[in-house]
C-alpha atoms as a PDB file:
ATOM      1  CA  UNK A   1     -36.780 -65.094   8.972  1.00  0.00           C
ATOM      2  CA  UNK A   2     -38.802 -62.265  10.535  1.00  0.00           C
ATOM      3  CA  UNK A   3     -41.975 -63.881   8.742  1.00  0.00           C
ATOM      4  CA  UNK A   4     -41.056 -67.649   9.795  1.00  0.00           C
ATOM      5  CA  UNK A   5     -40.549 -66.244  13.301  1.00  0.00           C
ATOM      6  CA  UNK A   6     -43.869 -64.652  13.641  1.00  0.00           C
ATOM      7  CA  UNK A   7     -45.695 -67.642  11.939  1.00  0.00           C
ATOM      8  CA  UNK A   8     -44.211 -69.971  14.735  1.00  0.00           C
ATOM      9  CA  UNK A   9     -45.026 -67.788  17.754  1.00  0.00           C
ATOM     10  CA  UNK A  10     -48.705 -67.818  16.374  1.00  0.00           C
ATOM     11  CA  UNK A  11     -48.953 -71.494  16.090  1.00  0.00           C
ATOM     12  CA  UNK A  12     -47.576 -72.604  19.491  1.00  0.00           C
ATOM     13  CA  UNK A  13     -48.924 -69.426  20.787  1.00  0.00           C
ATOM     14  CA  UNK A  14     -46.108 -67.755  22.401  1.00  0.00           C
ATOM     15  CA  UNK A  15     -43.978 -64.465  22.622  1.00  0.00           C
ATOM     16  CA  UNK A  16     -46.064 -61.527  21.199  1.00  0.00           C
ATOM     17  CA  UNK A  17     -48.791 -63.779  19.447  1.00  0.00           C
ATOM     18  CA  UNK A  18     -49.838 -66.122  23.184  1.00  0.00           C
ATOM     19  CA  UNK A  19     -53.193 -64.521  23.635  1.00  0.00           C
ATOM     20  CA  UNK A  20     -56.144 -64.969  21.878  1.00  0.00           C
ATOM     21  CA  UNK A  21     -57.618 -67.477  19.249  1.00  0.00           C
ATOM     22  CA  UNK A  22     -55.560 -68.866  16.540  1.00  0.00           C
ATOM     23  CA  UNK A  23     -57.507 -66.781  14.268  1.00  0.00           C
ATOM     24  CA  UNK A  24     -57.026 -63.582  15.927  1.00  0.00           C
ATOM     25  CA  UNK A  25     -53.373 -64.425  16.139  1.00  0.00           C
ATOM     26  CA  UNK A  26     -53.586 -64.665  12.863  1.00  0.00           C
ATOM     27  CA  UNK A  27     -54.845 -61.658  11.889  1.00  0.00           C
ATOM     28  CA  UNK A  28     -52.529 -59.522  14.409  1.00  0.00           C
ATOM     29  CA  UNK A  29     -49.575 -61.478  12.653  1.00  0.00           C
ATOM     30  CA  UNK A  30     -50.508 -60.165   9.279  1.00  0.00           C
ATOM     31  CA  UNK A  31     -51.259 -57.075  10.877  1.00  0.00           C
ATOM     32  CA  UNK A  32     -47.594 -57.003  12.102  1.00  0.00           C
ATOM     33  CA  UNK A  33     -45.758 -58.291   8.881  1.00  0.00           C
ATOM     34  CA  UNK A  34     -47.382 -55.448   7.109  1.00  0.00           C
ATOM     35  CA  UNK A  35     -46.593 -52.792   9.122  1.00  0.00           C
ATOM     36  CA  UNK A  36     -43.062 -54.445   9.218  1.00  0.00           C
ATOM     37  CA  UNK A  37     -42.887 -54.191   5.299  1.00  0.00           C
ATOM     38  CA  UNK A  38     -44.917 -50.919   5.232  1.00  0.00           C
ATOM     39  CA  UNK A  39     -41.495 -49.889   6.916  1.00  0.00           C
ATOM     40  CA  UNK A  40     -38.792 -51.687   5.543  1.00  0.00           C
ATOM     41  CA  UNK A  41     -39.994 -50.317   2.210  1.00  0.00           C
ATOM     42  CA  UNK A  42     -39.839 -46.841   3.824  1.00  0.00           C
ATOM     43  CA  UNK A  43     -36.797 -46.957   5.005  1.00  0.00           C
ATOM     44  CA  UNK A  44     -35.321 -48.428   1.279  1.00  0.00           C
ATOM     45  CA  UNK A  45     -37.271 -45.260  -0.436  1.00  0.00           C
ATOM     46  CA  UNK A  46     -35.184 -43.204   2.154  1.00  0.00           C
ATOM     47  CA  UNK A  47     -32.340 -44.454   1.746  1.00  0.00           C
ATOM     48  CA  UNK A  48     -32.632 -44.204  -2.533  1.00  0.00           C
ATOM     49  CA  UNK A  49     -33.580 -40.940  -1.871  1.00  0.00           C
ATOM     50  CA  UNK A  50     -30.486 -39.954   0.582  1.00  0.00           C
ATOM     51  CA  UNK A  51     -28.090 -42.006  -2.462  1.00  0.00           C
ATOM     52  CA  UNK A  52     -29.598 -39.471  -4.915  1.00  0.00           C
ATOM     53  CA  UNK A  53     -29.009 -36.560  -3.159  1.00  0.00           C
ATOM     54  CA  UNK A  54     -25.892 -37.281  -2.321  1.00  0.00           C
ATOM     55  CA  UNK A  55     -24.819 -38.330  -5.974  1.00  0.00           C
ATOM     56  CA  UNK A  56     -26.851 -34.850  -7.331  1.00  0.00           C
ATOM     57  CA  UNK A  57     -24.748 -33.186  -4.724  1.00  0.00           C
ATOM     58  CA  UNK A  58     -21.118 -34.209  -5.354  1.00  0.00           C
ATOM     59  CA  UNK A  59     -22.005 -33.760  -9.213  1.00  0.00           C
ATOM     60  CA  UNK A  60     -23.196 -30.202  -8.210  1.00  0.00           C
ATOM     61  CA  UNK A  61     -19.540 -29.852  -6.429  1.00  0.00           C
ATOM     62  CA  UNK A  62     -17.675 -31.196  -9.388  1.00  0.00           C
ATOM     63  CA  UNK A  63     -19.869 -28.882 -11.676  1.00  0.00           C
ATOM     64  CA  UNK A  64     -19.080 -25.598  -9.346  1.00  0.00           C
ATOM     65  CA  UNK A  65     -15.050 -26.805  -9.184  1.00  0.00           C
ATOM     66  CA  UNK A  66     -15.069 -26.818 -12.884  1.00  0.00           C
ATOM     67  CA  UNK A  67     -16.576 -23.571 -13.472  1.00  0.00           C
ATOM     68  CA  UNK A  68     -14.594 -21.857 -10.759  1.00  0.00           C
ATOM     69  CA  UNK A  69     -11.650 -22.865 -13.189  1.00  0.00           C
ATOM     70  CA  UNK A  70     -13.301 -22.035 -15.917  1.00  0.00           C
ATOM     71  CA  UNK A  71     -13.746 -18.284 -14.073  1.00  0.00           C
ATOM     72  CA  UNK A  72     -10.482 -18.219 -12.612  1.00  0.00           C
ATOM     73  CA  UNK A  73      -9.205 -19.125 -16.218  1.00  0.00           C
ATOM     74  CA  UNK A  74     -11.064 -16.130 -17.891  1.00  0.00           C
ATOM     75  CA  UNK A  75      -9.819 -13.896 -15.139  1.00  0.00           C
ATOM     76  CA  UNK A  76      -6.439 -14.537 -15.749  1.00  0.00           C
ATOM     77  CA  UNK A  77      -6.758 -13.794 -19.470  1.00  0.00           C
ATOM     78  CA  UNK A  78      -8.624 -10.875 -19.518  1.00  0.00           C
ATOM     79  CA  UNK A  79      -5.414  -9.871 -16.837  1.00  0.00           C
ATOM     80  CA  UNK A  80      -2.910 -10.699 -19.830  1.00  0.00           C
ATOM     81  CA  UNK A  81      -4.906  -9.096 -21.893  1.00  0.00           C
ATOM     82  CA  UNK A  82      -5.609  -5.970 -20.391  1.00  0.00           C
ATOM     83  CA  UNK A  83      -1.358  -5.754 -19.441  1.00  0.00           C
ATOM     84  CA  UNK A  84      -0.601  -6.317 -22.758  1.00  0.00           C
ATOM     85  CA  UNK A  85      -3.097  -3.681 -24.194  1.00  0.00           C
ATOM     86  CA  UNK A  86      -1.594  -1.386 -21.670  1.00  0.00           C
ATOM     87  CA  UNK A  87       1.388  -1.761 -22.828  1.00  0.00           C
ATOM     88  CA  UNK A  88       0.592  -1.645 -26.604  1.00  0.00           C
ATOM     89  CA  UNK A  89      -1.193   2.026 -25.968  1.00  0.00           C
ATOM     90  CA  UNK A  90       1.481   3.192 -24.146  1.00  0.00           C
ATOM     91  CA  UNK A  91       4.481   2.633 -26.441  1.00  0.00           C
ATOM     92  CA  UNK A  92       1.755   4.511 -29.555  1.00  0.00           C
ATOM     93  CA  UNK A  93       1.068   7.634 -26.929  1.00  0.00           C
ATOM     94  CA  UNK A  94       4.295   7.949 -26.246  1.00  0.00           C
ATOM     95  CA  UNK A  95       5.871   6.944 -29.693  1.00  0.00           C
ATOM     96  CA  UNK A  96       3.624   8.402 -31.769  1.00  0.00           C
ATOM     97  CA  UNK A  97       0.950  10.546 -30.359  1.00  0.00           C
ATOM     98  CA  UNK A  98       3.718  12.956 -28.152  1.00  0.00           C
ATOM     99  CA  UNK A  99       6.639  13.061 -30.393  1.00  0.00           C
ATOM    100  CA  UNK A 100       3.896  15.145 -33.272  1.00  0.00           C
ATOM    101  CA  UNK A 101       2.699  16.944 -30.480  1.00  0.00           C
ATOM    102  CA  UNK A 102       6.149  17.945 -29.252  1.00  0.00           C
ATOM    103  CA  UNK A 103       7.011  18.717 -32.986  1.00  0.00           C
ATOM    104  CA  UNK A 104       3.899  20.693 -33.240  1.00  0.00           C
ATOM    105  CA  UNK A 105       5.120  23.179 -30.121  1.00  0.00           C
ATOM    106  CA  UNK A 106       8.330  23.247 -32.150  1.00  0.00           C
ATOM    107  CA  UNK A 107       6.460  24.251 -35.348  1.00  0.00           C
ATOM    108  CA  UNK A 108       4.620  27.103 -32.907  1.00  0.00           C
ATOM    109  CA  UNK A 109       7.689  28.439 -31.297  1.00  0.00           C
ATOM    110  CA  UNK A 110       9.444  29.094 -34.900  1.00  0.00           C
ATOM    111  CA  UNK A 111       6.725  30.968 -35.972  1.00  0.00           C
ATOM    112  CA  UNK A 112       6.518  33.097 -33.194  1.00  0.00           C
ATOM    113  CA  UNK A 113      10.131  34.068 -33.860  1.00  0.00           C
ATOM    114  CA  UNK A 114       9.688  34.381 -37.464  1.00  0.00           C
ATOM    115  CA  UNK A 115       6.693  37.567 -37.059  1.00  0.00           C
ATOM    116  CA  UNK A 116       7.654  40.531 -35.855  1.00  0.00           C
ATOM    117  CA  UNK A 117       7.636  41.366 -32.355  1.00  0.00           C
ATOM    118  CA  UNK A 118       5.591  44.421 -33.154  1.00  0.00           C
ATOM    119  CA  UNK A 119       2.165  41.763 -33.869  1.00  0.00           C
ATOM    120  CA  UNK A 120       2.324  41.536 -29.858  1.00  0.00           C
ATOM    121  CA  UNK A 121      -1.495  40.242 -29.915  1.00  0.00           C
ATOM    122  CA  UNK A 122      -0.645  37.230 -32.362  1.00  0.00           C
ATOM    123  CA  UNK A 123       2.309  36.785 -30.292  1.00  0.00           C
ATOM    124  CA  UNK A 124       0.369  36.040 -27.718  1.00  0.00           C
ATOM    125  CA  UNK A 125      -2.198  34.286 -29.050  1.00  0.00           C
ATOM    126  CA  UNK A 126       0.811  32.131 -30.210  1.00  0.00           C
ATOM    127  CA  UNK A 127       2.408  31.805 -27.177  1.00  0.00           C
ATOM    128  CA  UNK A 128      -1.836  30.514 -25.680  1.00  0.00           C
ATOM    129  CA  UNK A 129      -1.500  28.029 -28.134  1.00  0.00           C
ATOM    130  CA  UNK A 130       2.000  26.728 -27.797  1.00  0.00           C
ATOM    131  CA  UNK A 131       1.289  26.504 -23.633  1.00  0.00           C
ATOM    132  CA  UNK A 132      -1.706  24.048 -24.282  1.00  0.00           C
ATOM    133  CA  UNK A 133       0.474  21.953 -27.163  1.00  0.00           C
ATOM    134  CA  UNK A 134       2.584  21.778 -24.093  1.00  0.00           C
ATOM    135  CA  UNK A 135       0.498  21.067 -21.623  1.00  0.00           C
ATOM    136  CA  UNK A 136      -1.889  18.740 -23.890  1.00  0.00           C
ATOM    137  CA  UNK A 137       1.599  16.671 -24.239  1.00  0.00           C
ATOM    138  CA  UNK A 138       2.226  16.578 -20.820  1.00  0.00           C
ATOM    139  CA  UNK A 139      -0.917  14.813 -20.136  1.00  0.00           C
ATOM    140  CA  UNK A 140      -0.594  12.231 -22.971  1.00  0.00           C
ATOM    141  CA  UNK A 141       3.388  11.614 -20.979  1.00  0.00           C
ATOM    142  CA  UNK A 142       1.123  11.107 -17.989  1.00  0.00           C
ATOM    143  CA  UNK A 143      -1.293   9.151 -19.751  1.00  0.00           C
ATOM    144  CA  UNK A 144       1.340   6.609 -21.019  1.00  0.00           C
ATOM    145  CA  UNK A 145       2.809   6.355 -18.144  1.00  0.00           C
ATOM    146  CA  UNK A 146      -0.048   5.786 -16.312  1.00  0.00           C
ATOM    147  CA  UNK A 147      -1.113   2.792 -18.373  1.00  0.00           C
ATOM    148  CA  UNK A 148       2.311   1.017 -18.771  1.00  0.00           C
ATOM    149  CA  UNK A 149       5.360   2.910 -17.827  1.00  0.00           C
ATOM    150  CA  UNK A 150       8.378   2.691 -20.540  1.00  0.00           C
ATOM    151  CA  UNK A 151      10.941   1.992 -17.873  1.00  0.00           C
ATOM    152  CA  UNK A 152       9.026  -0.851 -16.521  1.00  0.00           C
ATOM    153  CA  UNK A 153      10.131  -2.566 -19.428  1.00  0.00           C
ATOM    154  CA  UNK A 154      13.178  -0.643 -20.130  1.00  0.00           C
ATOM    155  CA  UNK A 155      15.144  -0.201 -17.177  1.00  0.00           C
ATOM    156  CA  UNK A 156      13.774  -2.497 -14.096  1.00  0.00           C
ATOM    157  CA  UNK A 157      11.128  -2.517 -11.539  1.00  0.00           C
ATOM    158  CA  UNK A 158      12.986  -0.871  -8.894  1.00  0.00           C
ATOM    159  CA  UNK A 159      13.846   2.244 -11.085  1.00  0.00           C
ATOM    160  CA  UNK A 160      10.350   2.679 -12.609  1.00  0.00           C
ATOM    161  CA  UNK A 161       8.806   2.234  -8.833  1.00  0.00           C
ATOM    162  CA  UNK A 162      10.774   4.891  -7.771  1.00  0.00           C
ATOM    163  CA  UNK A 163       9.884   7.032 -10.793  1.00  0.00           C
ATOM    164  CA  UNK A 164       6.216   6.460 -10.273  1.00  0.00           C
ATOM    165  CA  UNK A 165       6.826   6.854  -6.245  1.00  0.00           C
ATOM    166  CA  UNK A 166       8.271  10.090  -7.298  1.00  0.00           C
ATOM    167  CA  UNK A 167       5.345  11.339  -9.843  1.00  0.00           C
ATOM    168  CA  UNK A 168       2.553  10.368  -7.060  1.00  0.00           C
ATOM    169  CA  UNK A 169       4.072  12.047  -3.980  1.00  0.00           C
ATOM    170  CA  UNK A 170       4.558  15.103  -5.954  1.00  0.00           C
ATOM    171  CA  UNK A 171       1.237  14.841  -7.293  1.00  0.00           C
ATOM    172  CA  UNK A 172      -0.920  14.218  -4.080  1.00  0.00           C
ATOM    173  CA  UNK A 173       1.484  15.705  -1.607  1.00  0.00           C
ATOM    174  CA  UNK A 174       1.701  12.462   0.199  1.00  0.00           C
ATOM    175  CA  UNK A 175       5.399  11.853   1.562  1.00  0.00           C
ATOM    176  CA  UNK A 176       6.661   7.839   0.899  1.00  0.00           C
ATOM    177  CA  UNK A 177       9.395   6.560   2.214  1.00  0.00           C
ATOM    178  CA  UNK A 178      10.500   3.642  -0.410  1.00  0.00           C
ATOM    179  CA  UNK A 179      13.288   1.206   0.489  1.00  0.00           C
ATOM    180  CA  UNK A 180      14.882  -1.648  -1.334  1.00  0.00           C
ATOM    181  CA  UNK A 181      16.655  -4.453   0.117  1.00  0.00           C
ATOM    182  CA  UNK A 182      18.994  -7.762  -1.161  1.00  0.00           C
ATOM    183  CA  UNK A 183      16.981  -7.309  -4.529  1.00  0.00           C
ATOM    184  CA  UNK A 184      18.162  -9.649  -7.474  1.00  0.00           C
ATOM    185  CA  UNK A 185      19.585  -8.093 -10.701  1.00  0.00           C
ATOM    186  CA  UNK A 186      16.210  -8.143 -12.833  1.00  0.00           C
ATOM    187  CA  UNK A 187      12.481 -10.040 -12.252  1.00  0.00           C
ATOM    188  CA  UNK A 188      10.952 -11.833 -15.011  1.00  0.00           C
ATOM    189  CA  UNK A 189       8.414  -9.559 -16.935  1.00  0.00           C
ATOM    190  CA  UNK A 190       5.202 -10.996 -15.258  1.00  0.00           C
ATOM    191  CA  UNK A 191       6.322 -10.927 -11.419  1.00  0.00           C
ATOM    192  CA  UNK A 192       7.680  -7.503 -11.973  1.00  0.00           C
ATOM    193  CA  UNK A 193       4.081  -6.268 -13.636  1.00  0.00           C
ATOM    194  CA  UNK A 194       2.602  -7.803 -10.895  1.00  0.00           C
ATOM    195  CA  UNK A 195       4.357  -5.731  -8.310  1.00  0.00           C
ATOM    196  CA  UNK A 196       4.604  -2.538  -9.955  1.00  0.00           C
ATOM    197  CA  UNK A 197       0.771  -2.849 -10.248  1.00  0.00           C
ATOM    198  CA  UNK A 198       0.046  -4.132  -6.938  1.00  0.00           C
ATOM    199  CA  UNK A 199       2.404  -1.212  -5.534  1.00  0.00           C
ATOM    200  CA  UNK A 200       0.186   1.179  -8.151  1.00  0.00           C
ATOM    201  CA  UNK A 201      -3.442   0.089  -7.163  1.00  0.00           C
ATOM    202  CA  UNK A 202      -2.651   0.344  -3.207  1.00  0.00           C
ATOM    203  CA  UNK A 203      -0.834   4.083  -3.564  1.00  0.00           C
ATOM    204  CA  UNK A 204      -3.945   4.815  -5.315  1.00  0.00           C
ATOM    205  CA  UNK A 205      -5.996   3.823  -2.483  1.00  0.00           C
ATOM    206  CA  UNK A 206      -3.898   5.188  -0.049  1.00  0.00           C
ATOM    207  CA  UNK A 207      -4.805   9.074  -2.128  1.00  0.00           C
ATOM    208  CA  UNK A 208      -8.517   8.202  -2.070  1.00  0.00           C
ATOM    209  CA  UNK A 209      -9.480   6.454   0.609  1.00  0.00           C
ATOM    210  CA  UNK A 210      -6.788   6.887   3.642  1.00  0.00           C
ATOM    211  CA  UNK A 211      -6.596  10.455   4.202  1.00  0.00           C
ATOM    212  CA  UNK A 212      -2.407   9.771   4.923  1.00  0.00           C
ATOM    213  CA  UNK A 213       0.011  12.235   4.891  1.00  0.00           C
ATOM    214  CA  UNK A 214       2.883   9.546   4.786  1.00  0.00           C
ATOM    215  CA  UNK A 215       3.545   5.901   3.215  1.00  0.00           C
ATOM    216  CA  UNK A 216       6.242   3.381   3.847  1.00  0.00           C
ATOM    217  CA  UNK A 217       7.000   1.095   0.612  1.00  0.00           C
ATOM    218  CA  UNK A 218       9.265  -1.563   1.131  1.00  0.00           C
ATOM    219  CA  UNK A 219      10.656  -4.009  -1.570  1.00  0.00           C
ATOM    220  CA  UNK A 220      12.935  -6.694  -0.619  1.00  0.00           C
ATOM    221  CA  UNK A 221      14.192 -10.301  -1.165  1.00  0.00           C
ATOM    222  CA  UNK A 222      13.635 -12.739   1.833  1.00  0.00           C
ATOM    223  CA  UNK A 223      15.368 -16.509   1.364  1.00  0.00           C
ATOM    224  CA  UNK A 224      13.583 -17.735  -1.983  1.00  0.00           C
ATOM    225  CA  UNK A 225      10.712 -14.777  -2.358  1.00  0.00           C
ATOM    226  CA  UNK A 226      10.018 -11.268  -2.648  1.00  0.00           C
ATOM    227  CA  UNK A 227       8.145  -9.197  -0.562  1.00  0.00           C
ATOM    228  CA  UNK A 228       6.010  -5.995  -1.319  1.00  0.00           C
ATOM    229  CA  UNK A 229       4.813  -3.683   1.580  1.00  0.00           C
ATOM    230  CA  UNK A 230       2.722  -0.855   1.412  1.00  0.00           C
ATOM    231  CA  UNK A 231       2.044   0.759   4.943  1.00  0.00           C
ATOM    232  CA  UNK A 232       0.049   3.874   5.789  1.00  0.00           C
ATOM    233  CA  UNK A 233      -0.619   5.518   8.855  1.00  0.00           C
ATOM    234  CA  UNK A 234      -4.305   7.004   7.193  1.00  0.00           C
ATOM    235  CA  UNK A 235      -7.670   5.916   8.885  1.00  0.00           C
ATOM    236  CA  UNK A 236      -8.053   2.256   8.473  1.00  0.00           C
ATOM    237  CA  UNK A 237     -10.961   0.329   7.935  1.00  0.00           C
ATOM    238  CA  UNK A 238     -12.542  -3.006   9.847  1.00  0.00           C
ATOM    239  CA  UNK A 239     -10.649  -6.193   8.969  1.00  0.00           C
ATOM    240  CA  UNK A 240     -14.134  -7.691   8.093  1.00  0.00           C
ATOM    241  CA  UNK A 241     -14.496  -5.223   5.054  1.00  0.00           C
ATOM    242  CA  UNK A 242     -11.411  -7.058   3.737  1.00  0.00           C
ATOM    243  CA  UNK A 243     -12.318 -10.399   4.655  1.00  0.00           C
ATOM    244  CA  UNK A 244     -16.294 -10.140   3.646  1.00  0.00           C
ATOM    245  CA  UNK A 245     -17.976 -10.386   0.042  1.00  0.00           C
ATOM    246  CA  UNK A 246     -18.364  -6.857  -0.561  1.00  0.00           C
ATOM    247  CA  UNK A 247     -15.007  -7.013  -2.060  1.00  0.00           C
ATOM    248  CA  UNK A 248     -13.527  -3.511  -4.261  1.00  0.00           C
ATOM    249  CA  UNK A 249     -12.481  -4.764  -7.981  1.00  0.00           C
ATOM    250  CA  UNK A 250      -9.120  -3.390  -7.272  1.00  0.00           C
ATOM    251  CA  UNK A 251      -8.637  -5.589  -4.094  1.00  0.00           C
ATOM    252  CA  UNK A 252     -10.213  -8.542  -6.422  1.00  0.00           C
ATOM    253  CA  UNK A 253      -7.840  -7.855  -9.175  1.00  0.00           C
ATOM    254  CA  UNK A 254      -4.770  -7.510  -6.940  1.00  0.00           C
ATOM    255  CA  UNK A 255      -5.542 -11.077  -5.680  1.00  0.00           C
ATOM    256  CA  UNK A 256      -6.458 -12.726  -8.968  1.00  0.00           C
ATOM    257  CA  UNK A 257      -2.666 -11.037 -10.182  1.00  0.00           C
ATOM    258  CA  UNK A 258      -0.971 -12.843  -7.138  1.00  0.00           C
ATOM    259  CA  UNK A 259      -2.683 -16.003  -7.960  1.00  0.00           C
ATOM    260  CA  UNK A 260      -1.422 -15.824 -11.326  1.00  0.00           C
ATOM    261  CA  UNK A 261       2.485 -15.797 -10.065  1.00  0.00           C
ATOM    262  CA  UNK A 262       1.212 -17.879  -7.455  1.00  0.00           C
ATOM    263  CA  UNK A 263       1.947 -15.862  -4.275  1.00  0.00           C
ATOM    264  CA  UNK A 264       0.284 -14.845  -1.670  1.00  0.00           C
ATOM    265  CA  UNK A 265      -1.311 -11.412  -0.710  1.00  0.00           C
ATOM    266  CA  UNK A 266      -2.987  -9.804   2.541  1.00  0.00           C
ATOM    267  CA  UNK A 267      -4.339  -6.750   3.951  1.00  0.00           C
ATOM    268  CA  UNK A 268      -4.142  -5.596   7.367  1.00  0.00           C
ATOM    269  CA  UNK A 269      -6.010  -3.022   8.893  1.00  0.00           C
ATOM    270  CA  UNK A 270      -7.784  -1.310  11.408  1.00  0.00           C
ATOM    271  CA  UNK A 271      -9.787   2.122  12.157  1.00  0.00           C
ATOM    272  CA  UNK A 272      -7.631   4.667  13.291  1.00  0.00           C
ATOM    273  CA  UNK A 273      -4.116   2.773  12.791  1.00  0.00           C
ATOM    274  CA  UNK A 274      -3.962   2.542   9.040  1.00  0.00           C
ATOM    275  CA  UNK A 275      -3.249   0.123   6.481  1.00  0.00           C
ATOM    276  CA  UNK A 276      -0.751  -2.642   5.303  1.00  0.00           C
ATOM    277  CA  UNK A 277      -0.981  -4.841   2.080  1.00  0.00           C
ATOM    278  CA  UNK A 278       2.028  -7.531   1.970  1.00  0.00           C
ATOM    279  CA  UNK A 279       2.591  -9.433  -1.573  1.00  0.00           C
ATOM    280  CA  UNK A 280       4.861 -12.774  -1.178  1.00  0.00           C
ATOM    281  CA  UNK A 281       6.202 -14.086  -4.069  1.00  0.00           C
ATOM    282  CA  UNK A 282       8.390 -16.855  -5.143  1.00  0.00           C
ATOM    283  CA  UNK A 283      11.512 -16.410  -7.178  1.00  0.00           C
ATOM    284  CA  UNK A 284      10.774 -18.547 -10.179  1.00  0.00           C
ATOM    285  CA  UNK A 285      11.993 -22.260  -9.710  1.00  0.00           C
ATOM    286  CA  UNK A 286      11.659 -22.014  -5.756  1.00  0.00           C
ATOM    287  CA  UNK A 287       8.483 -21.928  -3.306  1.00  0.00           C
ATOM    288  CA  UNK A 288       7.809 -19.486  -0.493  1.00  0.00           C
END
């Protein structure tokens, strides 16, 4: 229509194409239409080239989605993994492992009663060796404990949080304050991993990073979820640290295991006015 347009301005010599001769309105008509096309083809590349970008671009969003599955995925079984590892070393260390090396002090201790007390240097040397069977057992306890505590699985979350509350205030001379509230009977083996670990990693960070002399631990049961608190009145950091890319693995981890029960986790803080991670999770056939 364009073209018919044009043609008929230049043969009755009006609009754009009045002046001249009919040959030079001629020529400035061809002029025109290829300019015209010149740009309509121009604006079709364009417009290809805008449809392929967007196509290469939702394929690269569908590509990153999938592989942030596939990550999040992996992450949760190397989790299941590693807790179930824990727990198999555990129950050997503490099964196995201690009870020869609490038979072994045994062993010592009867022979030091069976030589006569007048051998006072083998005595001694006796009593050296029984100490470190001791204290060598002591740290395997520890160890055990450490990776997967037997009354975790034996006797409930709350008791083996206040056992491990227990070990770690004696242990770095921090004072915690731990309080349960409207908790139900017993939590299904993952959710109560998940919080003994979560409760685990930040006491640990309060001892290495916080410089606190005091921690408030707070487990209770609000409506359909359980919460987790674990406030310290230490030295804070900026919120952006927690917020920002430069993530710690133990602050990743903690997330990826509250994912996995699918609550919800935060960290509050500030310099000077210490720290507070909250864990929110829902009671299995309800939603927070």
């Amino acid at each position: 229509m364009v073209s018919a347009t044009a043609l008929w301005g230049v043969t009755h010599a009006l609009g754009p194409f009045a002046a001249g001769t009919l040959h030079e309105r001629l020529l400035l008509s061809q002029a025109f239409m290829a300019v015209l096309a010149i740009t309509v083809l121009a604006m079709g590349a364009v417009t290809a080239e805008r449809k392929r970008a967007e196509e290469a671009l939702r394929e690269s969003e569908v590509t990153l989605q999938r592989h942030r599955g596939e990550l999040r995925a992996l992450a949760a079984e190397l989790i299941t993994a590693q807790d179930r590892e824990r727990r198999r070393l555990s129950r050997e260390l503490h099964d196995d492992l201690n009870q020869k090396l609490a038979s072994l002090a045994i062993d010592v201790q009867g022979l030091q009663h069976k030589l006569p007390s007048s051998r006072r240097l083998m005595q001694e040397q006796l009593q050296g060796l029984r100490s470190r069977v001791l204290k060598l057992s002591e740290g395997v306890h520890h160890l055990a404990y450490q990776l997967h505590p037997s009354t975790l699985d034996d006797l409930g979350l709350v008791i083996a949080m206040e056992d491990y509350i227990q070990e770690f205030s004696l242990r770095e001379g921090i004072r915690v304050r731990f309080q349960q509230r409207n908790l139900p009977e017993s939590f299904p083996q993952d959710i109560a991993c998940c919080l003994y670990r979560i409760a685990q990693e930040s006491l640990h960070n309060v001892s290495k990073h916080a410089c606190a002399t005091q921690v408030a631990v707070k487990l209770a049961r609000y409506n359909h979820s359980i919460h987790l608190s674990i406030k310290d009145w230490g030295l804070g950091f900026k919120q952006d640290l927690v917020n920002g890319q430069r993530r710690g693995l133990g602050l990743l981890s903690m997330q990826e295991r509250m994912r996995l029960v699918n609550g919800s986790f935060s960290v509050r803080s500030s310099p000077g006015c210490g720290t507070k991670v909250i864990a929110r999770i829902p009671l299995p056939g309800k939603t927070s």
